[in-house]
Structure formats: C-alpha cells, structure tokens
N, C-alpha and C. Protein backbone atom coordinates (compact mmCIF):
# COMPACT_ATOMS: atom_id res chain seq x y z
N UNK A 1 -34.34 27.16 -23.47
CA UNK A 1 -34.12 25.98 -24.29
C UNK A 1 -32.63 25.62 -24.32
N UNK A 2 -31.78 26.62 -24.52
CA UNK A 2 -30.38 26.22 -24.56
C UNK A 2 -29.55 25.70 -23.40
N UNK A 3 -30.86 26.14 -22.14
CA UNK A 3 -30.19 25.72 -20.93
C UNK A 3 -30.63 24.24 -20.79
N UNK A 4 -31.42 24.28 -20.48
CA UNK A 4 -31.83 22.85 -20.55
C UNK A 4 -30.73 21.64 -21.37
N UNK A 5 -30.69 22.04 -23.16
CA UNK A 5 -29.55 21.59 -23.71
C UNK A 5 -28.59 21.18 -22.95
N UNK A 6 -27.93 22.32 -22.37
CA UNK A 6 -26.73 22.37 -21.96
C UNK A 6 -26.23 21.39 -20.88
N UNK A 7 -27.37 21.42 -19.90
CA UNK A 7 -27.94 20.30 -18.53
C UNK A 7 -27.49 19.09 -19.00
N UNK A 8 -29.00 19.10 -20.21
CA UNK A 8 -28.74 17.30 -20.19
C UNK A 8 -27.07 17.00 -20.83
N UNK A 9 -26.77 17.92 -21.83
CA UNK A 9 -25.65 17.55 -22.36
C UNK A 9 -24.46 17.16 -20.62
N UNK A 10 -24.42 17.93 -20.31
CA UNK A 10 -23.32 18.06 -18.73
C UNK A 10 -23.48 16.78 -18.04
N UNK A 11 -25.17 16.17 -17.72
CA UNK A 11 -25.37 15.23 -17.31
C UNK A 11 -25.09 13.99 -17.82
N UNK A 12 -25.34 14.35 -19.22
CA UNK A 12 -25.02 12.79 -19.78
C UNK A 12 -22.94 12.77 -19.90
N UNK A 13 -22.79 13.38 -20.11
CA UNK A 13 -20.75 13.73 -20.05
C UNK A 13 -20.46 12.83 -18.67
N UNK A 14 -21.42 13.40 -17.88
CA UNK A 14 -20.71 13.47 -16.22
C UNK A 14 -21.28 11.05 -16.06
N UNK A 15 -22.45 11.25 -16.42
CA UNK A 15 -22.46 10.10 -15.96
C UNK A 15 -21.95 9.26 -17.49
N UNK A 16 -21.29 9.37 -18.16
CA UNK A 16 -20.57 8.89 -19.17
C UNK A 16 -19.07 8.51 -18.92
N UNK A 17 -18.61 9.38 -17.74
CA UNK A 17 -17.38 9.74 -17.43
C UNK A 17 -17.19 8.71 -16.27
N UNK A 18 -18.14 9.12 -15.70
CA UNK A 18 -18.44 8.12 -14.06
C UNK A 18 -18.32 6.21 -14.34
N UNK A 19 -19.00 6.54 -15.46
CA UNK A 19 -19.41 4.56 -15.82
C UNK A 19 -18.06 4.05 -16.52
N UNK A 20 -17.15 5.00 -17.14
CA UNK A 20 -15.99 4.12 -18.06
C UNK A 20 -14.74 4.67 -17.06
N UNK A 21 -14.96 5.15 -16.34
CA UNK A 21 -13.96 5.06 -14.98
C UNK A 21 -13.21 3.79 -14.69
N UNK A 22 -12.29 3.62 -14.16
CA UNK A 22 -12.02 2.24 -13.31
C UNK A 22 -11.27 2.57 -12.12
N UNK A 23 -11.66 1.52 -11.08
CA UNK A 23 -11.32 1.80 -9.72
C UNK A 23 -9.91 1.68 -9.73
N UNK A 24 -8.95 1.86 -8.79
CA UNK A 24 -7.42 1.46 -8.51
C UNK A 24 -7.60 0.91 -7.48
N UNK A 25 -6.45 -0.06 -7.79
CA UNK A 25 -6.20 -0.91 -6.77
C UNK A 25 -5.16 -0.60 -6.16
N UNK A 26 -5.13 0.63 -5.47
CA UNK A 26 -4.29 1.30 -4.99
C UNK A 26 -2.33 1.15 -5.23
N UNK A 27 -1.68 0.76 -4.54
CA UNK A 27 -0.19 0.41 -4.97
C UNK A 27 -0.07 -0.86 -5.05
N UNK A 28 -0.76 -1.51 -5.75
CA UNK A 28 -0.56 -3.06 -6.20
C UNK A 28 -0.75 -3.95 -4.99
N UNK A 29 -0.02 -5.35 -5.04
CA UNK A 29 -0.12 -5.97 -4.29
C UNK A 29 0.69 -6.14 -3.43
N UNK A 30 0.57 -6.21 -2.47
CA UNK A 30 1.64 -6.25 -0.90
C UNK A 30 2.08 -7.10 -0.78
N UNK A 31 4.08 -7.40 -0.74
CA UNK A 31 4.99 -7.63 -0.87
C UNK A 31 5.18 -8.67 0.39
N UNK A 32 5.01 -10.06 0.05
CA UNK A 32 5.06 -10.48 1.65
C UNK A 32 6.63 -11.16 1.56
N UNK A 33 7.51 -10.74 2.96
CA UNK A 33 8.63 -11.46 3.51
C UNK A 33 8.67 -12.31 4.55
N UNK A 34 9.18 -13.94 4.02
CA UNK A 34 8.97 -14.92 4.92
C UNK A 34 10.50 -14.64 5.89
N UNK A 35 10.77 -14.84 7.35
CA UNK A 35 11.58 -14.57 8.01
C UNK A 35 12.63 -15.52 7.96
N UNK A 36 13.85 -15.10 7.83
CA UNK A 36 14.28 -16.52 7.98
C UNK A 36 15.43 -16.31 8.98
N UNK A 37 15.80 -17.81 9.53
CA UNK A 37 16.83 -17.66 10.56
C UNK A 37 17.98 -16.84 10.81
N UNK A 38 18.17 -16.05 11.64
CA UNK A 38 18.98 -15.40 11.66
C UNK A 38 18.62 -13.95 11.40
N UNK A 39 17.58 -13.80 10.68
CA UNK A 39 16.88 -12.55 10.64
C UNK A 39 17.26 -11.39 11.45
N UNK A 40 16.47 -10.07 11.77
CA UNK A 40 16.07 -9.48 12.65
C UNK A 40 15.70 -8.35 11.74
N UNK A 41 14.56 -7.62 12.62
CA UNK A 41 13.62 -6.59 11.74
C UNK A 41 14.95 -5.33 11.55
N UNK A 42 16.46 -5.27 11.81
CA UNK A 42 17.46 -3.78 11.60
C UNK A 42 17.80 -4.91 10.22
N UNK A 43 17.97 -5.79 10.31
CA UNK A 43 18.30 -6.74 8.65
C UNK A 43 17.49 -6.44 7.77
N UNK A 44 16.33 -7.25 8.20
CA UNK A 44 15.25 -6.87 7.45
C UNK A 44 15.44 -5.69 6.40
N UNK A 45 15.15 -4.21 7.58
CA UNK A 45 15.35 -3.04 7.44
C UNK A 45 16.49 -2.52 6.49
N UNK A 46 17.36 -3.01 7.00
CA UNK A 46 18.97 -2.68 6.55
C UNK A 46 18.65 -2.81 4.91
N UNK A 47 18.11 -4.24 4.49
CA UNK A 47 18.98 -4.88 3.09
C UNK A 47 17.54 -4.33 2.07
N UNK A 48 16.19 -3.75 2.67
CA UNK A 48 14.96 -3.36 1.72
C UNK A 48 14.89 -1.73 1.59
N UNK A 49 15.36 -0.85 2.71
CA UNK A 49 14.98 0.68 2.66
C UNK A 49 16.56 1.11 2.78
N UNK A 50 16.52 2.30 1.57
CA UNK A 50 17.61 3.11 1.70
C UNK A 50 17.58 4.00 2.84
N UNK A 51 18.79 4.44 3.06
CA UNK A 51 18.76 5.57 4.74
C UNK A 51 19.22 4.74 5.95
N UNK A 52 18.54 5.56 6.58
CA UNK A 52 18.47 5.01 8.46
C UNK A 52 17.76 3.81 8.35
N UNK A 53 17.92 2.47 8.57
CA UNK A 53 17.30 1.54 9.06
C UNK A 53 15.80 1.41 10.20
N UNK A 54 16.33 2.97 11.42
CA UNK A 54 15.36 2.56 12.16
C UNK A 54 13.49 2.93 11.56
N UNK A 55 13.90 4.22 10.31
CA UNK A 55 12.58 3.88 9.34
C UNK A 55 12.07 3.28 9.35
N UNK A 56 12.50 1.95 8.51
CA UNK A 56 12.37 0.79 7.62
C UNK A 56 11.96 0.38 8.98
N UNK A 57 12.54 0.12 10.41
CA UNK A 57 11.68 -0.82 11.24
C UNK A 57 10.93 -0.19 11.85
N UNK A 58 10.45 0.89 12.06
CA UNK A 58 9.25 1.49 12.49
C UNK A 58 7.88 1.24 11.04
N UNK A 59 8.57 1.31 10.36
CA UNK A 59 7.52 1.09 8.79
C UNK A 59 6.89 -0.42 9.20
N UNK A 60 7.71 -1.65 9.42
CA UNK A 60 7.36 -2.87 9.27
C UNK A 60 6.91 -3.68 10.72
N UNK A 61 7.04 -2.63 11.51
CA UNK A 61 6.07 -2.24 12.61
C UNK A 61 4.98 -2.18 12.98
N UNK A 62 4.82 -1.09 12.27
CA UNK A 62 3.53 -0.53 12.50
C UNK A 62 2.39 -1.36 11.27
N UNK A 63 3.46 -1.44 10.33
CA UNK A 63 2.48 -2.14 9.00
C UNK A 63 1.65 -3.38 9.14
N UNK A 64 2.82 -4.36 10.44
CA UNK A 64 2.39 -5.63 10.78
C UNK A 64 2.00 -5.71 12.11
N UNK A 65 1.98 -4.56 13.13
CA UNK A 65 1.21 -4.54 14.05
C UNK A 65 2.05 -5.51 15.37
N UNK A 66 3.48 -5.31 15.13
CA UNK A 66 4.33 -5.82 16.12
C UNK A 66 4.73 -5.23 17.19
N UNK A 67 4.06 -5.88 18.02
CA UNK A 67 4.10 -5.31 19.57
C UNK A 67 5.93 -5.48 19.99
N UNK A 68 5.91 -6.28 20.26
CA UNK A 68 7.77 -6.81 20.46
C UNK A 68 8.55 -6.67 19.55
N UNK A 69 9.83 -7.11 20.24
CA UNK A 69 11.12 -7.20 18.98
C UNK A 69 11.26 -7.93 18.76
N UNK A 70 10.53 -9.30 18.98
CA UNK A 70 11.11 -10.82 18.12
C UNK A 70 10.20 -11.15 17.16
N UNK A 71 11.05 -11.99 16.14
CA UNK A 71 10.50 -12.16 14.91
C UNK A 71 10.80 -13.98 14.93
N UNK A 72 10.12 -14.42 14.54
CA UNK A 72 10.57 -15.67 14.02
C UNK A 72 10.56 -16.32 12.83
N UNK A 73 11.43 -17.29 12.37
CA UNK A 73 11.81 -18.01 11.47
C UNK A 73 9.86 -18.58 11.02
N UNK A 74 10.02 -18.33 9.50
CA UNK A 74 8.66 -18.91 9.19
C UNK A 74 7.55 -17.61 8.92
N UNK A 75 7.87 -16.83 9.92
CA UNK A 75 6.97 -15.22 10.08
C UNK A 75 6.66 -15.01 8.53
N UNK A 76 5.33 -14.32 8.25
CA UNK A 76 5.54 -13.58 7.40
C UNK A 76 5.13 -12.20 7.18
N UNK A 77 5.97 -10.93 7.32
CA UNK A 77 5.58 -9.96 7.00
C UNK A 77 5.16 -9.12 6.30
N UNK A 78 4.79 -8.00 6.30
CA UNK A 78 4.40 -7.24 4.93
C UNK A 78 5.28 -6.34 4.66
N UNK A 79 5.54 -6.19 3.73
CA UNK A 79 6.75 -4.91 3.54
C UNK A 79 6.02 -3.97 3.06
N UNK A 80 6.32 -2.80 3.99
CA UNK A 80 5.75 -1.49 3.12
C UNK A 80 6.29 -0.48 1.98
C-alpha cells in the first residue's frame, strides 16, 4: 500500500514538474550586422570580439556559411 502511495505520489510530482516547465529559447535572439562600405570581415572581427581577430572571423564564417572573403555593402550577417 505504501508503495503504490509513493508511485502515484512520484508520478504526479514528475508530471507536475514536466507541465510548469518552460522551454528556452536558447541565447536569445541573433544579432544581425548590416555591412557597410568599407567593411571587411578582420573589421568586422576587430571592433565585436576581444583577442585575435582571426576567431571572430572564423566565428562569422562559419555562422554565415561564407565560402569567400568578400563581403558586401548591404550584407547582412549574423554575429555569433
């Protein structure tokens, strides 16, 4: 008898716990940078991530799926 108790008590906790949960929306919303003349992704890099720059352009790279090194005026990237 006490086991049983114990069950439903665990069960009802667990799906009590489950339902007043809330999802995350992981690290907010993604930071978009429009390019502007004169640009270039070591700028970019340079003036948003502390350190080595070439980080910051391997980060905004890979984040935006840039095959080449040119960027153009208007672009907009994602900053990671």
């Amino acid at each position: 008898m006490f086991g049983r108790i114990l069950l439903i008590a665990l069960v009802v906790t667990f799906l009590g716990w489950s339902l007043l949960t809330r999802t995350s929306d992981g690290a907010g919303k993604a930071l978009l940078y429009v390019v502007r003349p004169g640009d270039t992704r070591w700028s970019i890099a340079a003036d948003r991530y502390a350190g080595d720059p070439r980080a910051g352009i391997w980060k905004l790279q890979h984040t935006n799926g840039l095959a080449g090194t040119t960027i153009t005026p208007g672009e907009q990237l994602v900053l990671p």
